[in-house]
N, C-alpha and C. Protein backbone atom coordinates (compact mmCIF):
# COMPACT_ATOMS: atom_id res chain seq x y z
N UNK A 1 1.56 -6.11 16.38
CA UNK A 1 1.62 -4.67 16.13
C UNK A 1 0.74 -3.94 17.13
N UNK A 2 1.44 -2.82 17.84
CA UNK A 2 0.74 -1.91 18.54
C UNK A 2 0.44 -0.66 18.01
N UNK A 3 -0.26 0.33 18.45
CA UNK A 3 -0.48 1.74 18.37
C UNK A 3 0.64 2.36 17.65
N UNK A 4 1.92 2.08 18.63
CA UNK A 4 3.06 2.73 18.72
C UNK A 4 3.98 2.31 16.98
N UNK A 5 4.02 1.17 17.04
CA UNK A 5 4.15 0.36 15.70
C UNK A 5 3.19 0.64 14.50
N UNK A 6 2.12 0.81 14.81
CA UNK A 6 1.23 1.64 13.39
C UNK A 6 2.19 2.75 13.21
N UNK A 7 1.54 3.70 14.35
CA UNK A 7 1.89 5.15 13.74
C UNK A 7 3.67 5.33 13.29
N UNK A 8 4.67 4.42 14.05
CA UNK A 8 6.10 4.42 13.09
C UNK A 8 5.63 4.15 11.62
N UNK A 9 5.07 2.78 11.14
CA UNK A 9 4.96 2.33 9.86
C UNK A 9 4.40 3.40 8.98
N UNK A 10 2.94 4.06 9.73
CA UNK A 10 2.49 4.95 8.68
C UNK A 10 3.35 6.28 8.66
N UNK A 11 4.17 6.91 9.27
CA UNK A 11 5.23 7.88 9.56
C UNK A 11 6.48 7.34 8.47
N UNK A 12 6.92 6.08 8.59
CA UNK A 12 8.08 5.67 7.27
C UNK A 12 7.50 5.70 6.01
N UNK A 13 5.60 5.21 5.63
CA UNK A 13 5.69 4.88 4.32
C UNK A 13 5.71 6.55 4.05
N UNK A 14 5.26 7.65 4.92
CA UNK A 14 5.34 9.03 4.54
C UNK A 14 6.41 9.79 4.28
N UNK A 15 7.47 9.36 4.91
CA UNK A 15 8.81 9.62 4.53
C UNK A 15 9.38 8.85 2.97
N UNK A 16 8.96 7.53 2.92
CA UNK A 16 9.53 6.72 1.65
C UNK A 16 8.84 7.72 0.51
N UNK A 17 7.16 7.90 0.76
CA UNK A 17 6.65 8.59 -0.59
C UNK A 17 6.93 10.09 -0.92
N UNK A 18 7.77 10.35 0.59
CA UNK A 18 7.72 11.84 -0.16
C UNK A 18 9.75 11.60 -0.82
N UNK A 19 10.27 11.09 -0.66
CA UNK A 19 11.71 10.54 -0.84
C UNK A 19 11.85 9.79 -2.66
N UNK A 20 10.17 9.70 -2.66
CA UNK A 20 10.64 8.66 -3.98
C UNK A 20 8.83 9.25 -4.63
N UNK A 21 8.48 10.47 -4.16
CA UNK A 21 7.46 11.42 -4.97
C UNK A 21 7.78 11.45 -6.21
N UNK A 22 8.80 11.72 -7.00
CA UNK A 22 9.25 12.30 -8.33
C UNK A 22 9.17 10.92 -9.25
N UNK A 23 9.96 9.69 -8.66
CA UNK A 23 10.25 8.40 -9.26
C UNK A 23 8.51 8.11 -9.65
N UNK A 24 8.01 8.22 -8.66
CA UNK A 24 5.93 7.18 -8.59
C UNK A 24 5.52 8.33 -9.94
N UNK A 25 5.76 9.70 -9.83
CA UNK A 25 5.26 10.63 -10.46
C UNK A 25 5.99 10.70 -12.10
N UNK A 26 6.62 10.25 -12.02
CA UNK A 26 7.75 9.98 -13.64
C UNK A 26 6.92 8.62 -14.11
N UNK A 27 7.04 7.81 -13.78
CA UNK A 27 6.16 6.30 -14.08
C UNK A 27 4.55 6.61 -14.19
N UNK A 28 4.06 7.08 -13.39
CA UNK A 28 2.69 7.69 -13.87
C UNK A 28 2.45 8.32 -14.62
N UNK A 29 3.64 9.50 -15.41
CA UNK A 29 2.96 10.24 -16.24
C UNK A 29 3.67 9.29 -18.02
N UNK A 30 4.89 8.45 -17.75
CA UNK A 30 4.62 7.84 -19.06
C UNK A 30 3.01 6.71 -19.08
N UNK A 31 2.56 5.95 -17.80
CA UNK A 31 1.19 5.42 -18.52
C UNK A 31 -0.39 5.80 -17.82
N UNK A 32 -0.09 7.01 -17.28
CA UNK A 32 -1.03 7.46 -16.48
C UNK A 32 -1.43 8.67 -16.59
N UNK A 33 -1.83 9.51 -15.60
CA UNK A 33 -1.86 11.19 -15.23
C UNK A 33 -0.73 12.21 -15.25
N UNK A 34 0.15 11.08 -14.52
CA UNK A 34 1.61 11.84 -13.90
C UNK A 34 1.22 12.20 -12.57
N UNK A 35 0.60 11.89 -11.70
CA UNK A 35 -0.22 12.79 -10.26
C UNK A 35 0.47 11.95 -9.44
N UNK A 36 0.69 10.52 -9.79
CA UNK A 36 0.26 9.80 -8.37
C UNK A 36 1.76 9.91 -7.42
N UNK A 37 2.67 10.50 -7.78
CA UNK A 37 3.07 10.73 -6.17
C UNK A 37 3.05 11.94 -5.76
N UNK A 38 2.57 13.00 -6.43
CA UNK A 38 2.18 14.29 -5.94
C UNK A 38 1.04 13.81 -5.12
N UNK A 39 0.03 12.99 -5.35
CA UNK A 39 -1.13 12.56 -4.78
C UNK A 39 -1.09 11.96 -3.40
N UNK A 40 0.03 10.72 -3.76
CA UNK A 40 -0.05 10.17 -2.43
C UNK A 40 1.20 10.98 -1.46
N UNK A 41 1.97 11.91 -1.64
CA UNK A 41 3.02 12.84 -0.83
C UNK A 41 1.67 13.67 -0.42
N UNK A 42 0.68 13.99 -0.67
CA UNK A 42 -0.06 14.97 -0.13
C UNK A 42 -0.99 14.53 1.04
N UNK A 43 -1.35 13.18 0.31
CA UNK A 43 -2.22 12.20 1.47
C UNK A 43 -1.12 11.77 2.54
N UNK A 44 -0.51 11.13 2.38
CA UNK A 44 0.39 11.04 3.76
C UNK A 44 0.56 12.23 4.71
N UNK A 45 1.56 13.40 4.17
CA UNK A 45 1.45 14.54 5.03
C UNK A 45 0.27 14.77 5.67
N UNK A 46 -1.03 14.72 4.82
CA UNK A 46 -2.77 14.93 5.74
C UNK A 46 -2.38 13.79 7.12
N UNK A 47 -2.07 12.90 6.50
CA UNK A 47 -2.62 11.28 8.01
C UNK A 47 -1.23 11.66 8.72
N UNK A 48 0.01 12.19 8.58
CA UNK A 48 0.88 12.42 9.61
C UNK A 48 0.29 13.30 10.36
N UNK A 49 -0.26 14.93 9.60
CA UNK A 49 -0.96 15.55 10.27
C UNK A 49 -2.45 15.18 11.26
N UNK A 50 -3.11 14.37 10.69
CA UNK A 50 -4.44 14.36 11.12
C UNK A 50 -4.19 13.07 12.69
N UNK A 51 -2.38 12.14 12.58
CA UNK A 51 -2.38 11.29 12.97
C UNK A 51 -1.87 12.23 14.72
N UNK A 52 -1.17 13.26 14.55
CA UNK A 52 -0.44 14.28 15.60
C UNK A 52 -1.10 14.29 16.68
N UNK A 53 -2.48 14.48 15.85
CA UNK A 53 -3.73 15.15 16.78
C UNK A 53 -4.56 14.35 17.35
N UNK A 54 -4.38 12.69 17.18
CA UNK A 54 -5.22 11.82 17.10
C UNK A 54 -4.64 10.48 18.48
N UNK A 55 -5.78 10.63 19.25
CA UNK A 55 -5.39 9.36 20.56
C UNK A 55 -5.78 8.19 19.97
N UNK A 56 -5.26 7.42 20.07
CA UNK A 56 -5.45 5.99 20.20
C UNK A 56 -4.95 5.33 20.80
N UNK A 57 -5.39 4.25 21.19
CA UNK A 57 -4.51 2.91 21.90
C UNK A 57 -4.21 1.86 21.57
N UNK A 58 -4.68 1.76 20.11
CA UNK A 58 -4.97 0.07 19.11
C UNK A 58 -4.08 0.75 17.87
N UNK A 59 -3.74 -0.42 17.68
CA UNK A 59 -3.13 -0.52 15.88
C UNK A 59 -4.42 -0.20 14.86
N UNK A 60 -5.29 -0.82 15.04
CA UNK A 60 -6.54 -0.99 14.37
C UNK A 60 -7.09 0.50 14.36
N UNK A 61 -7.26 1.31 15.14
CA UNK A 61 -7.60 2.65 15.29
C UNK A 61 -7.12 3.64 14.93
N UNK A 62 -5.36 3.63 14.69
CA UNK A 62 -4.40 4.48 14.13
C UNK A 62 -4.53 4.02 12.80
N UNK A 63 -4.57 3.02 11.77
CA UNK A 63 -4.83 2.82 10.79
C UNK A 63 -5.87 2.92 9.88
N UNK A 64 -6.96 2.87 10.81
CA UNK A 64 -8.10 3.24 10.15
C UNK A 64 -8.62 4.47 9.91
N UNK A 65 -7.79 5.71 10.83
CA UNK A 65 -7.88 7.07 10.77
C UNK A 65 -7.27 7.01 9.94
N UNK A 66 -5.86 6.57 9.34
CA UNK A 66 -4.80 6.28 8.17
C UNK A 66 -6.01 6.49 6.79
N UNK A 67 -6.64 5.35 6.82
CA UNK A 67 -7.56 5.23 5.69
C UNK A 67 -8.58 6.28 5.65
N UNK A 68 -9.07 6.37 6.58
CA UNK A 68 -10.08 7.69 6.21
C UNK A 68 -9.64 8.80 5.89
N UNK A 69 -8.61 9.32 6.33
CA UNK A 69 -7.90 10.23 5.89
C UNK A 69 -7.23 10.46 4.65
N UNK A 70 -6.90 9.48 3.93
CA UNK A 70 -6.24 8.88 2.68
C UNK A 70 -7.88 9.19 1.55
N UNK A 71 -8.55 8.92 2.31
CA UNK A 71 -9.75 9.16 1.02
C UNK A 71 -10.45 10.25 0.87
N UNK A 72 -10.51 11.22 2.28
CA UNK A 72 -10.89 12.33 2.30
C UNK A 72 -9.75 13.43 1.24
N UNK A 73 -8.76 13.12 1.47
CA UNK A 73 -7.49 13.87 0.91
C UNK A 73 -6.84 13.58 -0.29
N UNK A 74 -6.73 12.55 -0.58
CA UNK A 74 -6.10 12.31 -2.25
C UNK A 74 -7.07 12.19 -2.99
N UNK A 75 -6.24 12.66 -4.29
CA UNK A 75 -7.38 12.93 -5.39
C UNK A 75 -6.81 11.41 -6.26
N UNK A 76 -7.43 11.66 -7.18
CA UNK A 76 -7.43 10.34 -8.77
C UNK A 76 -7.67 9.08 -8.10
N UNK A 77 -7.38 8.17 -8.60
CA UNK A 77 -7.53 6.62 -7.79
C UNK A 77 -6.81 6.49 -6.34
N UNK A 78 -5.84 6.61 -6.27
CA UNK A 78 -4.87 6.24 -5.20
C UNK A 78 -5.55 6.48 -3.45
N UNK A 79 -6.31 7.64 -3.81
CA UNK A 79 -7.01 8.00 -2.30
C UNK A 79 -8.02 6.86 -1.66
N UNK A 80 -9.04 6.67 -2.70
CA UNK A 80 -10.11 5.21 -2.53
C UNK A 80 -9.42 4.47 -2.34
N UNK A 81 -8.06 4.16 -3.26
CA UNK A 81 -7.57 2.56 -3.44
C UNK A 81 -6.87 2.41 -1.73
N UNK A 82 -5.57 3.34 -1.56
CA UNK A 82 -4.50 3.33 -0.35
C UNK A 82 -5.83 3.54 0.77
N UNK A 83 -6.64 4.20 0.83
CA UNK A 83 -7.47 4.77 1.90
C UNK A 83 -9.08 3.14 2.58
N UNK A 84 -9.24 2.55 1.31
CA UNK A 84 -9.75 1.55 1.39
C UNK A 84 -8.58 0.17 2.17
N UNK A 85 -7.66 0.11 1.80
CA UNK A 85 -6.18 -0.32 2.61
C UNK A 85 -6.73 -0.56 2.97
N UNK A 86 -6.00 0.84 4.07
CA UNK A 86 -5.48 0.97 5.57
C UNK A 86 -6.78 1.04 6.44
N UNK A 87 -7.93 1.27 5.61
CA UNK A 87 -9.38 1.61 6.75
C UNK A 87 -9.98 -0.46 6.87
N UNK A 88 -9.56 -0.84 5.78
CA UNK A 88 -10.32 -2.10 6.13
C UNK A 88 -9.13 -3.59 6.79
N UNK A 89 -7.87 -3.04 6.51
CA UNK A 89 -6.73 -3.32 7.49
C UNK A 89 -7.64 -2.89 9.17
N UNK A 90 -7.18 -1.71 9.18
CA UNK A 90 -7.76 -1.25 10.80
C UNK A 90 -8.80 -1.87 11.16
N UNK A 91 -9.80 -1.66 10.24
CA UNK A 91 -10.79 -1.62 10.90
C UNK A 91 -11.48 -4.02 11.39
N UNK A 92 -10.15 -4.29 10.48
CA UNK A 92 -10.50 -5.88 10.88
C UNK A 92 -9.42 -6.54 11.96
N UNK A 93 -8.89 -5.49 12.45
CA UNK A 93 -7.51 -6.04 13.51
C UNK A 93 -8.05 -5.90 14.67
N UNK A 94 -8.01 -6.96 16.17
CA UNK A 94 -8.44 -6.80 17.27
C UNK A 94 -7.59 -6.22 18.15
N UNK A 95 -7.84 -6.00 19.14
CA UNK A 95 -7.19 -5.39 20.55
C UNK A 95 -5.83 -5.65 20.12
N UNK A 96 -5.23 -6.88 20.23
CA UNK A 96 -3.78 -7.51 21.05
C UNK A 96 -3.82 -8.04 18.97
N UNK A 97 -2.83 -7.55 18.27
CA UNK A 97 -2.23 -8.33 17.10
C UNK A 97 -1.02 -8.73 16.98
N UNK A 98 -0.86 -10.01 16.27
CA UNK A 98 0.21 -10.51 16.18
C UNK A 98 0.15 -10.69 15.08
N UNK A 99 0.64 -11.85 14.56
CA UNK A 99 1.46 -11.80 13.31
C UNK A 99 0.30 -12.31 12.05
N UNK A 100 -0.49 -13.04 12.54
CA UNK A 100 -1.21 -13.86 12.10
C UNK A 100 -2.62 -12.79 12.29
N UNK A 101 -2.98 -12.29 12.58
CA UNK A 101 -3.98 -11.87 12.84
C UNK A 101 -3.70 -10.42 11.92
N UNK A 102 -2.49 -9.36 11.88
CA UNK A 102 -2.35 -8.81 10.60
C UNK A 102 -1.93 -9.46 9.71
N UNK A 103 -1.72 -10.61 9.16
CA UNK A 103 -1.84 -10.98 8.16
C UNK A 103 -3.44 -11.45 7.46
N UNK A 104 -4.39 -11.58 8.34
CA UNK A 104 -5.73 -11.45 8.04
C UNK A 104 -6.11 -10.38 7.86
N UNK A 105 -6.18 -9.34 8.58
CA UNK A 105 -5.86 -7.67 8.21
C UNK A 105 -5.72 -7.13 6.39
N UNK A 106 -4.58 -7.59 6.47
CA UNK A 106 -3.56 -6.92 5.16
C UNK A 106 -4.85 -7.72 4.43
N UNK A 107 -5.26 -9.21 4.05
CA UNK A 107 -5.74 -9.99 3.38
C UNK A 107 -6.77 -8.97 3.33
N UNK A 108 -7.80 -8.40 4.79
CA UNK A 108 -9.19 -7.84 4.36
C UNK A 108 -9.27 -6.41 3.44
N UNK A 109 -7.68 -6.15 3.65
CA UNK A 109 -7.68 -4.82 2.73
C UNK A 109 -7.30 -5.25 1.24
N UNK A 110 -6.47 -6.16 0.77
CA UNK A 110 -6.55 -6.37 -0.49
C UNK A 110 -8.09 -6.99 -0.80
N UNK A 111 -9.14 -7.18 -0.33
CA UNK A 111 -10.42 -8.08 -0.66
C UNK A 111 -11.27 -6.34 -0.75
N UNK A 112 -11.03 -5.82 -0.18
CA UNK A 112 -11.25 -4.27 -0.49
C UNK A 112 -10.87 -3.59 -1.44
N UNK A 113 -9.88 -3.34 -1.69
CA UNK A 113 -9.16 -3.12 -3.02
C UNK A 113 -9.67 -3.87 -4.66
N UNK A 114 -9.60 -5.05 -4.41
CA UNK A 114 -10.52 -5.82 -5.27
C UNK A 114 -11.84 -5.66 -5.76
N UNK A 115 -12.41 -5.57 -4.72
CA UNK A 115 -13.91 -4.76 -4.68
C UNK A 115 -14.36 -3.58 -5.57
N UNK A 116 -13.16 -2.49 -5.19
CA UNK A 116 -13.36 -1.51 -5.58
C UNK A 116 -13.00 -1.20 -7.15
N UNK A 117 -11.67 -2.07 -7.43
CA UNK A 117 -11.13 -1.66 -8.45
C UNK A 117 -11.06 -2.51 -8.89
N UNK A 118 -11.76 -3.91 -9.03
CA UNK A 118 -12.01 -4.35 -9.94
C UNK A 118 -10.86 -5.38 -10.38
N UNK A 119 -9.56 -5.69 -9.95
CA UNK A 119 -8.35 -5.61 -10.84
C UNK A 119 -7.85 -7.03 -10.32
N UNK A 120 -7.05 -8.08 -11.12
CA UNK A 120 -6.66 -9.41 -10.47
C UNK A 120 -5.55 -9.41 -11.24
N UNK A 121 -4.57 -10.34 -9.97
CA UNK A 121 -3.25 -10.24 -10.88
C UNK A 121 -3.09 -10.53 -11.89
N UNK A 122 -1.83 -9.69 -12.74
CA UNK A 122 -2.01 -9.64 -14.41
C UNK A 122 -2.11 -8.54 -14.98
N UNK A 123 -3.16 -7.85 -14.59
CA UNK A 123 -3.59 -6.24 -14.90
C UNK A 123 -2.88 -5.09 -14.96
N UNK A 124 -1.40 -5.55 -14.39
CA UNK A 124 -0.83 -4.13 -14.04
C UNK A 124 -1.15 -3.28 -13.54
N UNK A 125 -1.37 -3.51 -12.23
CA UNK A 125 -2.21 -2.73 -11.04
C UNK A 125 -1.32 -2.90 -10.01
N UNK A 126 -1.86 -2.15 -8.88
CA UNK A 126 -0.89 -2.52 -7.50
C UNK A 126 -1.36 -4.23 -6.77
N UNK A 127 -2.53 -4.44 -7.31
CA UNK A 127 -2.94 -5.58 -7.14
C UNK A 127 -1.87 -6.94 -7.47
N UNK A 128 -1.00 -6.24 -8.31
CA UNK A 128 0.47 -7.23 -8.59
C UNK A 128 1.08 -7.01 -7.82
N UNK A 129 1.69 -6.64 -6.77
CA UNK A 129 2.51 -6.01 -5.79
C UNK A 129 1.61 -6.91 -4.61
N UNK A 130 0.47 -6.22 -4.38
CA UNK A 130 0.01 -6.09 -3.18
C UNK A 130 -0.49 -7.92 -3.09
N UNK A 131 -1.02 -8.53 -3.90
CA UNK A 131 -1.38 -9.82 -3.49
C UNK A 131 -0.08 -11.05 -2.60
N UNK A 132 0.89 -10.58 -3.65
CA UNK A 132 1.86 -11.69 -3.11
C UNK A 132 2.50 -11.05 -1.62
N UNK A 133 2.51 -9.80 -1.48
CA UNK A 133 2.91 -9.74 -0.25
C UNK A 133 1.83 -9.43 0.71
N UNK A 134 0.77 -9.85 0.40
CA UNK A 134 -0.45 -10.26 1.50
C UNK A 134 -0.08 -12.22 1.65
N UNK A 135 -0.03 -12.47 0.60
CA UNK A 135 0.74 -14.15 0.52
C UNK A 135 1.01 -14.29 1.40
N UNK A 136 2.61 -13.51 0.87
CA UNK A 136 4.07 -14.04 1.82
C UNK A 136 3.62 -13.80 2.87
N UNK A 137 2.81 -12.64 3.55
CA UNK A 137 2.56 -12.24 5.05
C UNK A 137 2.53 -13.74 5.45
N UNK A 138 1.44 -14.05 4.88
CA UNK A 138 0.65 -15.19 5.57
C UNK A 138 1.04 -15.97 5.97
N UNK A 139 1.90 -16.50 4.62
CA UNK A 139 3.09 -17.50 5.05
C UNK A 139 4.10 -17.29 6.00
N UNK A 140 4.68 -16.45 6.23
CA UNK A 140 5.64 -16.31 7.42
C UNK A 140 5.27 -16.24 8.46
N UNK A 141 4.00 -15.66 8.66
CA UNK A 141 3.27 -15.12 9.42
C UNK A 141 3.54 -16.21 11.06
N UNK A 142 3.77 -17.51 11.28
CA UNK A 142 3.84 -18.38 11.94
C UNK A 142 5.85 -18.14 12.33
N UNK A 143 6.24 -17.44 11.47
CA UNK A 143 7.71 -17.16 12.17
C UNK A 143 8.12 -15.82 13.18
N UNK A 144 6.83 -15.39 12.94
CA UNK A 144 6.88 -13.65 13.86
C UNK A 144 6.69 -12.94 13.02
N UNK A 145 6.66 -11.44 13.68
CA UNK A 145 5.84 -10.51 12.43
C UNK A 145 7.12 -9.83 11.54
N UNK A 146 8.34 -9.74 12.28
CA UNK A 146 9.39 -9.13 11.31
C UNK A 146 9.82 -10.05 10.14
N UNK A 147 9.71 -11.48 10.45
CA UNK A 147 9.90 -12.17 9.29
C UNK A 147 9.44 -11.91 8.57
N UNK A 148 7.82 -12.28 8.59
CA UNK A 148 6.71 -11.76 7.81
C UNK A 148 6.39 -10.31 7.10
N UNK A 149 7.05 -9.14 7.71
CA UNK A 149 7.36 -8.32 6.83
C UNK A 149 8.05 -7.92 5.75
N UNK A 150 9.27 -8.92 6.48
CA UNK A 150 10.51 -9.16 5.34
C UNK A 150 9.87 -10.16 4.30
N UNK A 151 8.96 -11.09 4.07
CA UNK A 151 8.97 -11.66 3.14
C UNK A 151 7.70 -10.56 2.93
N UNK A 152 7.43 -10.31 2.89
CA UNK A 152 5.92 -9.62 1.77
C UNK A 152 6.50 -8.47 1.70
N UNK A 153 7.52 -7.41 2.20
CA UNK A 153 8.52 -6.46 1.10
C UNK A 153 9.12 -7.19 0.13
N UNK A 154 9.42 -8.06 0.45
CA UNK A 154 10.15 -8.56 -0.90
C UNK A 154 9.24 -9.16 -2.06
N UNK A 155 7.89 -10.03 -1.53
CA UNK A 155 7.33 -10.21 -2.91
C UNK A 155 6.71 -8.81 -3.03
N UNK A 156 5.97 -8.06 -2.73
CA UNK A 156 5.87 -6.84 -3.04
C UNK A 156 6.99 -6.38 -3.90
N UNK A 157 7.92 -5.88 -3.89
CA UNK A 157 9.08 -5.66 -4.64
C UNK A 157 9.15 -6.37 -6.16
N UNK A 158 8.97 -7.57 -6.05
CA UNK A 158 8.87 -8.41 -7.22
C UNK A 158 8.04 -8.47 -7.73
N UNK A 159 6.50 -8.28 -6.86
CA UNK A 159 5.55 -8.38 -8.01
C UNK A 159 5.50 -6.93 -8.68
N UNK A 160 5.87 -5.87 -8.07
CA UNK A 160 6.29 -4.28 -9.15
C UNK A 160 7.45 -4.45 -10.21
N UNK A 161 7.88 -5.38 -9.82
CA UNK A 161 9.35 -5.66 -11.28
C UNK A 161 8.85 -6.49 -12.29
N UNK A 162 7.72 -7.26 -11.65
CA UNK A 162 7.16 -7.60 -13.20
C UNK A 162 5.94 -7.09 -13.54
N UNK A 163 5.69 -6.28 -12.93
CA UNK A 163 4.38 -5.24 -13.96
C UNK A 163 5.08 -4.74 -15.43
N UNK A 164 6.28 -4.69 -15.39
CA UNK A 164 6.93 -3.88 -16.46
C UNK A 164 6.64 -4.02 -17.70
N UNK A 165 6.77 -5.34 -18.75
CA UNK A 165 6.46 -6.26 -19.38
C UNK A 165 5.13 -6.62 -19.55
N UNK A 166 4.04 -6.29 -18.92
CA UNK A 166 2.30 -6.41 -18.78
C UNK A 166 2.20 -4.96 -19.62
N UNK A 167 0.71 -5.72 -20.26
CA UNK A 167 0.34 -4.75 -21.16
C UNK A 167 -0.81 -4.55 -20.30
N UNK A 168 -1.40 -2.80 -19.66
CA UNK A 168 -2.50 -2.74 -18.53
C UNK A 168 -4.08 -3.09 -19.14
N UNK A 169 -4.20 -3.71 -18.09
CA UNK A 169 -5.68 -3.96 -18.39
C UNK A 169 -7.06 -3.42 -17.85
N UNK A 170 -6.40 -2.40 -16.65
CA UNK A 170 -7.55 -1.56 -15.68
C UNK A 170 -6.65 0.00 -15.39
N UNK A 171 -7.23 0.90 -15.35
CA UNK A 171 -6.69 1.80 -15.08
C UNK A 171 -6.65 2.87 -15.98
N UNK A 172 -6.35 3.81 -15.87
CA UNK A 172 -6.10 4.59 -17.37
C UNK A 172 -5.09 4.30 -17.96
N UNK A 173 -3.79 3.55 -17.62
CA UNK A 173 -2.80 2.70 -18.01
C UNK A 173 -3.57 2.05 -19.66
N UNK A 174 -4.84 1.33 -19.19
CA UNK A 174 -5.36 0.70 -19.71
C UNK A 174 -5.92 1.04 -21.27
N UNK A 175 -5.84 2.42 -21.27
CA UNK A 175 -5.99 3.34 -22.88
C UNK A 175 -4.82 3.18 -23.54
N UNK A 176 -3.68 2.87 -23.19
CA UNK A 176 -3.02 2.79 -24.26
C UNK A 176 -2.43 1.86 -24.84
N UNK A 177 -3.05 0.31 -24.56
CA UNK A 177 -3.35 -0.41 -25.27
C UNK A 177 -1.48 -1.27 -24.82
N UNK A 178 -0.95 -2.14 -25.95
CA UNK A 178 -0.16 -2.22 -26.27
C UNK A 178 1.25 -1.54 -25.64
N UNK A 179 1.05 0.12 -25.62
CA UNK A 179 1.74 0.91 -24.96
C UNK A 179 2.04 0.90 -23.79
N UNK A 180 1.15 0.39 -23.35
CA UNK A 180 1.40 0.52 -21.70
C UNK A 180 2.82 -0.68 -21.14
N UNK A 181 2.97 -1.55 -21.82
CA UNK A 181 4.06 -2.45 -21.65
C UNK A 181 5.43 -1.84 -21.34
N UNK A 182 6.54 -2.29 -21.35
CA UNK A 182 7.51 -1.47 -21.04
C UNK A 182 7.81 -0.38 -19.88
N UNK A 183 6.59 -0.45 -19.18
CA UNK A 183 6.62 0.50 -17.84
C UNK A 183 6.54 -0.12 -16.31
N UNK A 184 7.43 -0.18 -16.07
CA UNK A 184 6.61 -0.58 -14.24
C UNK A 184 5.25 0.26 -13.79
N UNK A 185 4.77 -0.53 -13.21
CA UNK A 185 3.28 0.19 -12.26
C UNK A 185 3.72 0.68 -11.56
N UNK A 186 2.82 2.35 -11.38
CA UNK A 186 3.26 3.08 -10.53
C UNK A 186 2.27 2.62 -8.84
N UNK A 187 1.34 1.77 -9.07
CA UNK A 187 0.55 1.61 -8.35
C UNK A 187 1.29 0.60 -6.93
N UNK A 188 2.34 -0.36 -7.82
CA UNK A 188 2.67 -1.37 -7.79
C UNK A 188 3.78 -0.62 -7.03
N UNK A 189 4.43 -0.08 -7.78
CA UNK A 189 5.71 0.48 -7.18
C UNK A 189 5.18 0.85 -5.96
N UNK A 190 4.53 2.09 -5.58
CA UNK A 190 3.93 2.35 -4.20
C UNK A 190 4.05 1.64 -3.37
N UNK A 191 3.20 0.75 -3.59
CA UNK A 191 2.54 -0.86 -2.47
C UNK A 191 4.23 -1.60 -2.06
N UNK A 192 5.01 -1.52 -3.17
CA UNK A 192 6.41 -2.13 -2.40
C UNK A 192 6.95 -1.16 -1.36
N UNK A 193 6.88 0.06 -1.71
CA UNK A 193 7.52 1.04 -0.69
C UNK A 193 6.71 1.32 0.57
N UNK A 194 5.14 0.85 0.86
CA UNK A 194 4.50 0.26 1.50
C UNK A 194 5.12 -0.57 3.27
N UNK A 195 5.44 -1.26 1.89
CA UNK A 195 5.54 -2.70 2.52
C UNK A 195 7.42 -2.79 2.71
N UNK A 196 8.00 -1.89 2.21
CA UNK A 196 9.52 -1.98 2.77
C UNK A 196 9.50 -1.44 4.11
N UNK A 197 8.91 -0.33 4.18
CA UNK A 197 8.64 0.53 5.21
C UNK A 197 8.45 -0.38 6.39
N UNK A 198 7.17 -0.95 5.98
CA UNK A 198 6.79 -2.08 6.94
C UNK A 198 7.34 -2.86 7.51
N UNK A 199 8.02 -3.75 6.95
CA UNK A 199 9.88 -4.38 7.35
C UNK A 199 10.93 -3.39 7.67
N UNK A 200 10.86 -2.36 7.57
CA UNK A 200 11.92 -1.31 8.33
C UNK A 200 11.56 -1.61 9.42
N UNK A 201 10.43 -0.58 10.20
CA UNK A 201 9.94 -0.18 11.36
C UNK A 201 9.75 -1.91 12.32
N UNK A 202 9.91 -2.81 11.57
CA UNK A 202 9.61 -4.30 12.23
C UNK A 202 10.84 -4.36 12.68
N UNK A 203 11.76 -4.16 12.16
CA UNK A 203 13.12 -4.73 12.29
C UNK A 203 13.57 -3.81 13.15
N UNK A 204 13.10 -2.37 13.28
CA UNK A 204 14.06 -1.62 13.81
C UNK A 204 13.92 -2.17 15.63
């Protein structure tokens, strides 16, 4: 991944969240706020904007403005959580990346995420989403990087289809006990549209 390849990826997941704002924002408000894709449609537009204005020459540098920007600008969880990402993604990727080397990346931002929020798969968090397709990265990771995108959209994808059925255990999800079952994660959902994006812009 280059410069040029960040800023497509972070430019698609901004298009996917503002395309599927209403869906993240319907699922959040049966076990949540209801905010989070008003939240993250607002943070993206900031990092498209803040990204316009912004030189770089590294993947690592366009992403990590990604993340700082993501935390300065979204409100409720999602700003720390997405903004912790993409800043500790960036900020662990060298000069020249390949496939294997963002897949250590993606890994240092879910170990960030963890950190912060506390959350291990199970919980009904994006942490269900986001682990297995830090996995799969890994694993493909030795076939090139579009493979490797294609498999961690897809467990991404799967691990948001079975949040549904989890009763939450972190989150404000997490107040309603029992209730919270029957819903996909909206957190979860996100992190797949993430990571489809990600396998778009690979493939294209």
């Amino acid at each position: 991944m280059d410069a040029d390849l960040a800023r497509a990826w972070v430019a698609a997941v901004a298009t996917s969240v503002t395309e599927h704002a209403a869906e993240l924002t319907d699922l959040d408000a049966a076990i949540g706020d209801g905010d989070h894709g008003v939240n993250l449609r607002r943070g993206f537009d900031a990092v498209v904007v803040a990204l316009a204005g912004f030189e770089a020459d590294t993947a690592g540098a366009v992403l990590t403005k990604t993340g700082t920007t993501l935390v300065s600008k979204v409100g409720g969880a999602s700003g720390p959580l997405y903004g912790s990402l993409f800043r500790a993604l960036g900020k662990s990727l060298p000069g020249e990346v390949d496939a294997v080397a963002f897949g250590d990346g993606l890994r240092a931002g879910l170990d960030a995420i963890v950190r912060l929020g506390k959350a291990a798969p199970g919980d009904k968090t994006m942490v269900d989403a986001l682990t297995p397709a830090v996995d799969a990265f890994a694993a493909a990771a030795p076939a090139g990087f579009a493979a490797a995108a294609r498999a961690a959209s897809a467990a991404a994808a799967e691990g948001a289809t079975a949040t549904t059925p989890l009763q939450a255990r972190k989150g404000r999800a997490s107040y309603l006990g029992e209730r919270s079952a029957g819903h996909q994660d909206p957190g979860a959902t996100s992190t797949a549209l993430v990571f489809a994006a990600l396998a778009a812009v690979a493939d294209a």
